[in-house]
C-alpha atoms as a PDB file:
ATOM      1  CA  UNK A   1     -38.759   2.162   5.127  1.00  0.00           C
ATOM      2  CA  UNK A   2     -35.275   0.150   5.279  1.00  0.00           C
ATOM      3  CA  UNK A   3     -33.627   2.596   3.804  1.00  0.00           C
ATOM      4  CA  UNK A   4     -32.468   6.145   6.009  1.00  0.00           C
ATOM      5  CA  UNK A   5     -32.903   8.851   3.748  1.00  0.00           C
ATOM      6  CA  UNK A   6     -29.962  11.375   2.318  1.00  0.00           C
ATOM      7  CA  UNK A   7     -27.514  12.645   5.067  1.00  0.00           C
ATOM      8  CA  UNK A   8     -28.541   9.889   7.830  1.00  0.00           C
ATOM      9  CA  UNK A   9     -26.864   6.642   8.809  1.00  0.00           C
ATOM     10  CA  UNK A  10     -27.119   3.851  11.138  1.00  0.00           C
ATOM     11  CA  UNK A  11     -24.106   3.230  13.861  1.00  0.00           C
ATOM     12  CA  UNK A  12     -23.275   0.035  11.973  1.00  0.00           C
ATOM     13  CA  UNK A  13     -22.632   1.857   8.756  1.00  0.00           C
ATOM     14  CA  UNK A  14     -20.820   4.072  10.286  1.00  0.00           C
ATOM     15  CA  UNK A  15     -18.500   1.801  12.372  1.00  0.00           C
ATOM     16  CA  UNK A  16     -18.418  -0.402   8.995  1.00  0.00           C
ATOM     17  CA  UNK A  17     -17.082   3.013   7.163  1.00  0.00           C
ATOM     18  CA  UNK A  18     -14.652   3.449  10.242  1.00  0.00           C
ATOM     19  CA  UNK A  19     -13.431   0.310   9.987  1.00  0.00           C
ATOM     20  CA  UNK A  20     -12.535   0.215   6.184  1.00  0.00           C
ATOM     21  CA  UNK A  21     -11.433   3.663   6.962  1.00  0.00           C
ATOM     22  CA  UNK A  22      -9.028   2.807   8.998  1.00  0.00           C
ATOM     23  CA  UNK A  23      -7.948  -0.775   7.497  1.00  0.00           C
ATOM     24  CA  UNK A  24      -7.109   1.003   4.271  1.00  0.00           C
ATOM     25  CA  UNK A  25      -5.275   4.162   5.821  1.00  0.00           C
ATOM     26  CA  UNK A  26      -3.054   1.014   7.308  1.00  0.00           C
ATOM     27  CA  UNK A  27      -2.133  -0.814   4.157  1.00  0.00           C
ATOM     28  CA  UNK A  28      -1.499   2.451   2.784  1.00  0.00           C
ATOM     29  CA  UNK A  29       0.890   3.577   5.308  1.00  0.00           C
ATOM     30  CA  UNK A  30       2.898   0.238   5.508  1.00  0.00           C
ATOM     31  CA  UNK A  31       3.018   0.585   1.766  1.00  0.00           C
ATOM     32  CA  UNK A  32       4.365   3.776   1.734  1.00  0.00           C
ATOM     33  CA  UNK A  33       6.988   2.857   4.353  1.00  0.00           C
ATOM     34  CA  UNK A  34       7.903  -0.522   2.639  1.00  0.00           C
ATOM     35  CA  UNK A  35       8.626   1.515  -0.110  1.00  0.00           C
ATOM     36  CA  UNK A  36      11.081   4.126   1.307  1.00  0.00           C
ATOM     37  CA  UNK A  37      12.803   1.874   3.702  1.00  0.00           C
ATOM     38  CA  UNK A  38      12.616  -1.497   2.608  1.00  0.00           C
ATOM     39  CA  UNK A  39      16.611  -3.125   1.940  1.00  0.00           C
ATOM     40  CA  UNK A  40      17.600  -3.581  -1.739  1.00  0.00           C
ATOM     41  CA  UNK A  41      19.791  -6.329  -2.536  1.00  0.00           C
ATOM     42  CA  UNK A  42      20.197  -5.289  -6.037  1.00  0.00           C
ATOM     43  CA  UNK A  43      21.859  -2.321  -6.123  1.00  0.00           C
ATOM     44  CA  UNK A  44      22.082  -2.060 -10.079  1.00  0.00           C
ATOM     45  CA  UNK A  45      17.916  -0.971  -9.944  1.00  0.00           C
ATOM     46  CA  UNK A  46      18.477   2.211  -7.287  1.00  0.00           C
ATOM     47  CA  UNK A  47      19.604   5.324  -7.319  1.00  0.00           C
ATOM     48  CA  UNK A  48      22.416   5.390  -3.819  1.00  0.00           C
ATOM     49  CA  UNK A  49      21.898   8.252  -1.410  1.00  0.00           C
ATOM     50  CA  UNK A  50      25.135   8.704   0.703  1.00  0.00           C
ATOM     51  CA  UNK A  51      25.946  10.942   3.370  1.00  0.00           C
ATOM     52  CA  UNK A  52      25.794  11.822   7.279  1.00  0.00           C
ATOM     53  CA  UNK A  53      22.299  11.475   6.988  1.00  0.00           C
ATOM     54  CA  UNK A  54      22.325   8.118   6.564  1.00  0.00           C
ATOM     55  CA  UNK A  55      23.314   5.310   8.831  1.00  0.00           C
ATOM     56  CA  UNK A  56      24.819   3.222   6.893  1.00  0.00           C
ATOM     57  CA  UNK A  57      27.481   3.693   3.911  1.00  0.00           C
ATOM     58  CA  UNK A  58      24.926   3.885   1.538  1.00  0.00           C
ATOM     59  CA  UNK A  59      20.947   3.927   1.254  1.00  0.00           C
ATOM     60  CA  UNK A  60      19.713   2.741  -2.195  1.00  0.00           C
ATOM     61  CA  UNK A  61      16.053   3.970  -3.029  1.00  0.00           C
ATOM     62  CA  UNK A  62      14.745   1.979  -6.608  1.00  0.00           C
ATOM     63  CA  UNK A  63      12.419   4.584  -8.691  1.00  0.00           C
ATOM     64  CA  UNK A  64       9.579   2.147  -9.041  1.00  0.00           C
ATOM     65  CA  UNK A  65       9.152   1.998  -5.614  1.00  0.00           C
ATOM     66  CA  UNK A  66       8.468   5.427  -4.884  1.00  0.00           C
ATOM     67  CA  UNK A  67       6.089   5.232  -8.572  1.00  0.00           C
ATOM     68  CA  UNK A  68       4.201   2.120  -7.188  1.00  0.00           C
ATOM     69  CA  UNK A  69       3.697   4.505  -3.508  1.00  0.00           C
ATOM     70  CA  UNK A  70       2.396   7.134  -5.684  1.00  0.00           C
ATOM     71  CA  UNK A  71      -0.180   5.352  -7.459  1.00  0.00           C
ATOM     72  CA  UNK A  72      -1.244   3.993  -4.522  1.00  0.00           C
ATOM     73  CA  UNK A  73      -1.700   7.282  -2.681  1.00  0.00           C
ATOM     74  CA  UNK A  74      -3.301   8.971  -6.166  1.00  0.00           C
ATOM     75  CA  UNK A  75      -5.719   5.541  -6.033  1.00  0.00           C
ATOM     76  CA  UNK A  76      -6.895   6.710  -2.554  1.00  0.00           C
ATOM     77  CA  UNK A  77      -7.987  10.526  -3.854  1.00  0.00           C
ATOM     78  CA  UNK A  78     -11.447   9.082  -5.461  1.00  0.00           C
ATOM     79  CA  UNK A  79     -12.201   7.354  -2.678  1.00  0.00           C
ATOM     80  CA  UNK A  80     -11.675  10.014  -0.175  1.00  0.00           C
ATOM     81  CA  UNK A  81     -14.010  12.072  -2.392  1.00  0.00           C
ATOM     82  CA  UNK A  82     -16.540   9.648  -2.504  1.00  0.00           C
ATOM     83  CA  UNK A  83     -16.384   9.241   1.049  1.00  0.00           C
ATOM     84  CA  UNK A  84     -16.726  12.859   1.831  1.00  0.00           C
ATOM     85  CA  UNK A  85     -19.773  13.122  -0.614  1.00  0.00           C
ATOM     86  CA  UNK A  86     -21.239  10.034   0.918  1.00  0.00           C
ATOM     87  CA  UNK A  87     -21.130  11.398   4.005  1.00  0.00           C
ATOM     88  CA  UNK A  88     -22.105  14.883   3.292  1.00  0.00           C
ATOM     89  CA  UNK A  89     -25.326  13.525   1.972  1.00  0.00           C
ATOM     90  CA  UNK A  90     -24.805  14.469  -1.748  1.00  0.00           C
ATOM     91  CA  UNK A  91     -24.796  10.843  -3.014  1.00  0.00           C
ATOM     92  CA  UNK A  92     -27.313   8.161  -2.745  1.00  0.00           C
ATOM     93  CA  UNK A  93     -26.890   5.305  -0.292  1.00  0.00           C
ATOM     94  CA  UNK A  94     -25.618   3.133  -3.909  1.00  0.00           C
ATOM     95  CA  UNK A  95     -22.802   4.186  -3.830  1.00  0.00           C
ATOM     96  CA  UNK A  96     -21.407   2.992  -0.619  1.00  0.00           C
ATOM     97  CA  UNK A  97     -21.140   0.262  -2.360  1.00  0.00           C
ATOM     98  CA  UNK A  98     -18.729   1.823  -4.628  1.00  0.00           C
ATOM     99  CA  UNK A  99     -16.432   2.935  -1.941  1.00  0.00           C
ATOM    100  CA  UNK A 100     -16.401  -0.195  -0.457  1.00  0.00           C
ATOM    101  CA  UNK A 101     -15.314  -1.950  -4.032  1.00  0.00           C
ATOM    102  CA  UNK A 102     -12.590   0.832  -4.160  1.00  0.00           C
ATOM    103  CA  UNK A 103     -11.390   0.688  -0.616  1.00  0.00           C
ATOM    104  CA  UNK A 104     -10.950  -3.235  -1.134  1.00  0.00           C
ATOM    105  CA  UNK A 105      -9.160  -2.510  -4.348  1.00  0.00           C
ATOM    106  CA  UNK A 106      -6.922  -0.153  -2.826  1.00  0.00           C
ATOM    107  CA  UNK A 107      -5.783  -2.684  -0.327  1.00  0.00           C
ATOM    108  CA  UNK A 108      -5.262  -5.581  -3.100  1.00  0.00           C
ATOM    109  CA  UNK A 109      -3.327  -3.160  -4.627  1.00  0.00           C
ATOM    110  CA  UNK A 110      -1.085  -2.331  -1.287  1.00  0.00           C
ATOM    111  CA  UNK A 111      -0.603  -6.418  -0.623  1.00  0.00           C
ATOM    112  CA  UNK A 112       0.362  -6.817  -4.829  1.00  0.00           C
ATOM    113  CA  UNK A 113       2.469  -3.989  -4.001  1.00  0.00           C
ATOM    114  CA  UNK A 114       4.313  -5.135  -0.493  1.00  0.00           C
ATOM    115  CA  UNK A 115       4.726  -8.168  -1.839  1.00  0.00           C
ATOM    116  CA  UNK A 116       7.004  -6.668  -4.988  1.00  0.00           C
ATOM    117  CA  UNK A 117       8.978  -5.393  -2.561  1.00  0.00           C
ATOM    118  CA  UNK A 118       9.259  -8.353  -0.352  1.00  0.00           C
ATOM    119  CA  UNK A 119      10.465 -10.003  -3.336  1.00  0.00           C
ATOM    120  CA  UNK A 120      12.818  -7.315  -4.534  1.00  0.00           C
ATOM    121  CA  UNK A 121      14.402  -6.757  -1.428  1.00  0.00           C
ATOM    122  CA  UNK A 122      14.960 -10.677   0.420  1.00  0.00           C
ATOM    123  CA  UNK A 123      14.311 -13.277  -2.765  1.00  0.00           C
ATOM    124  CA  UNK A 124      16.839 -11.370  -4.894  1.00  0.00           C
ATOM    125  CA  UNK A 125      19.563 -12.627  -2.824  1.00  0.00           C
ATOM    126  CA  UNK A 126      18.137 -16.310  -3.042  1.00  0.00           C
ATOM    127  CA  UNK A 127      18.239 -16.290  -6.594  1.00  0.00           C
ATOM    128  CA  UNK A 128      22.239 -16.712  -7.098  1.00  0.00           C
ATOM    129  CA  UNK A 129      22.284 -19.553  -4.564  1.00  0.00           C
ATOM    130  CA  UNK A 130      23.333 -23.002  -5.670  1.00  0.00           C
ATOM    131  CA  UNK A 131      22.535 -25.588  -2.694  1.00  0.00           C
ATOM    132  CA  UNK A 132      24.047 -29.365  -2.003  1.00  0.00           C
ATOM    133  CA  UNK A 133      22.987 -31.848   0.371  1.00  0.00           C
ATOM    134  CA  UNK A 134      25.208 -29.880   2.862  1.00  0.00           C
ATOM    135  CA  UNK A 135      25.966 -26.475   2.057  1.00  0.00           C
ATOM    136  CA  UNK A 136      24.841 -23.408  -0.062  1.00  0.00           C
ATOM    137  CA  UNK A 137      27.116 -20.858  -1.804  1.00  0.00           C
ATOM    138  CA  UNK A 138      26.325 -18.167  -3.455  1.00  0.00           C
ATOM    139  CA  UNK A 139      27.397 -17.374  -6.761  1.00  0.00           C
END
């Protein structure tokens, strides 16, 4: 029999389920934080938070950010519950297979997501730039 019965697992599952684990909880976090406290060059698309609290004159924080961190975080829920009932023994051994498709979804979606804010926050000031053969202004 090849296959461990409900409840059991082999050490390589498990340090395959640690490893996702722990991959995903990664992207997720620098996600999260890329979204809070990345620089936005266009300050037209934020809401500015001023005060002592802040280190500089003004912090601007853009709405979809924090909406793109929150889908991310309520993408994780099924797959922590499939985890925990995969691990419990409640599910059959299929659908670790399931998690795993979600888990690597989850992280496509944090490098989609990192990479809209990459692009909001450093290209936007590239886009006004006119360049010669020996200087660039901005416009």
């Amino acid at each position: 029999m090849d296959q461990p019965l409900f409840g059991e697992s082999r050490p390589r599952h498990r340090i395959i389920n640690i490893i996702f684990g722990i991959v995903t909880g990664v992207f997720v976090a620098v996600t999260c934080v890329m979204a809070l406290l990345s620089p936005k060059l266009v300050p037209s698309k934020c809401f500015v938070l001023q005060g002592p609290a802040f280190r500089s004159e003004s912090y601007c924080i853009n709405p979809l950010d924090i909406v793109i961190c929150a889908v991310v975080i309520l993408f994780c829920v099924p797959s922590a519950f499939i985890a925990y009932w995969y691990h419990q023994g409640e599910l059959t051994p299929k659908f670790k297979n399931l998690l795993y498709y979600n888990l690597v979804i989850t992280i496509l979606l944090c490098i989609v997501a990192n990479l809209y804010f990459y692009d909001t926050a450093v290209w936007a000031s590239y886009r006004n730039v006119s360049c010669n053969k020996t200087a660039c202004t901005f416009k």
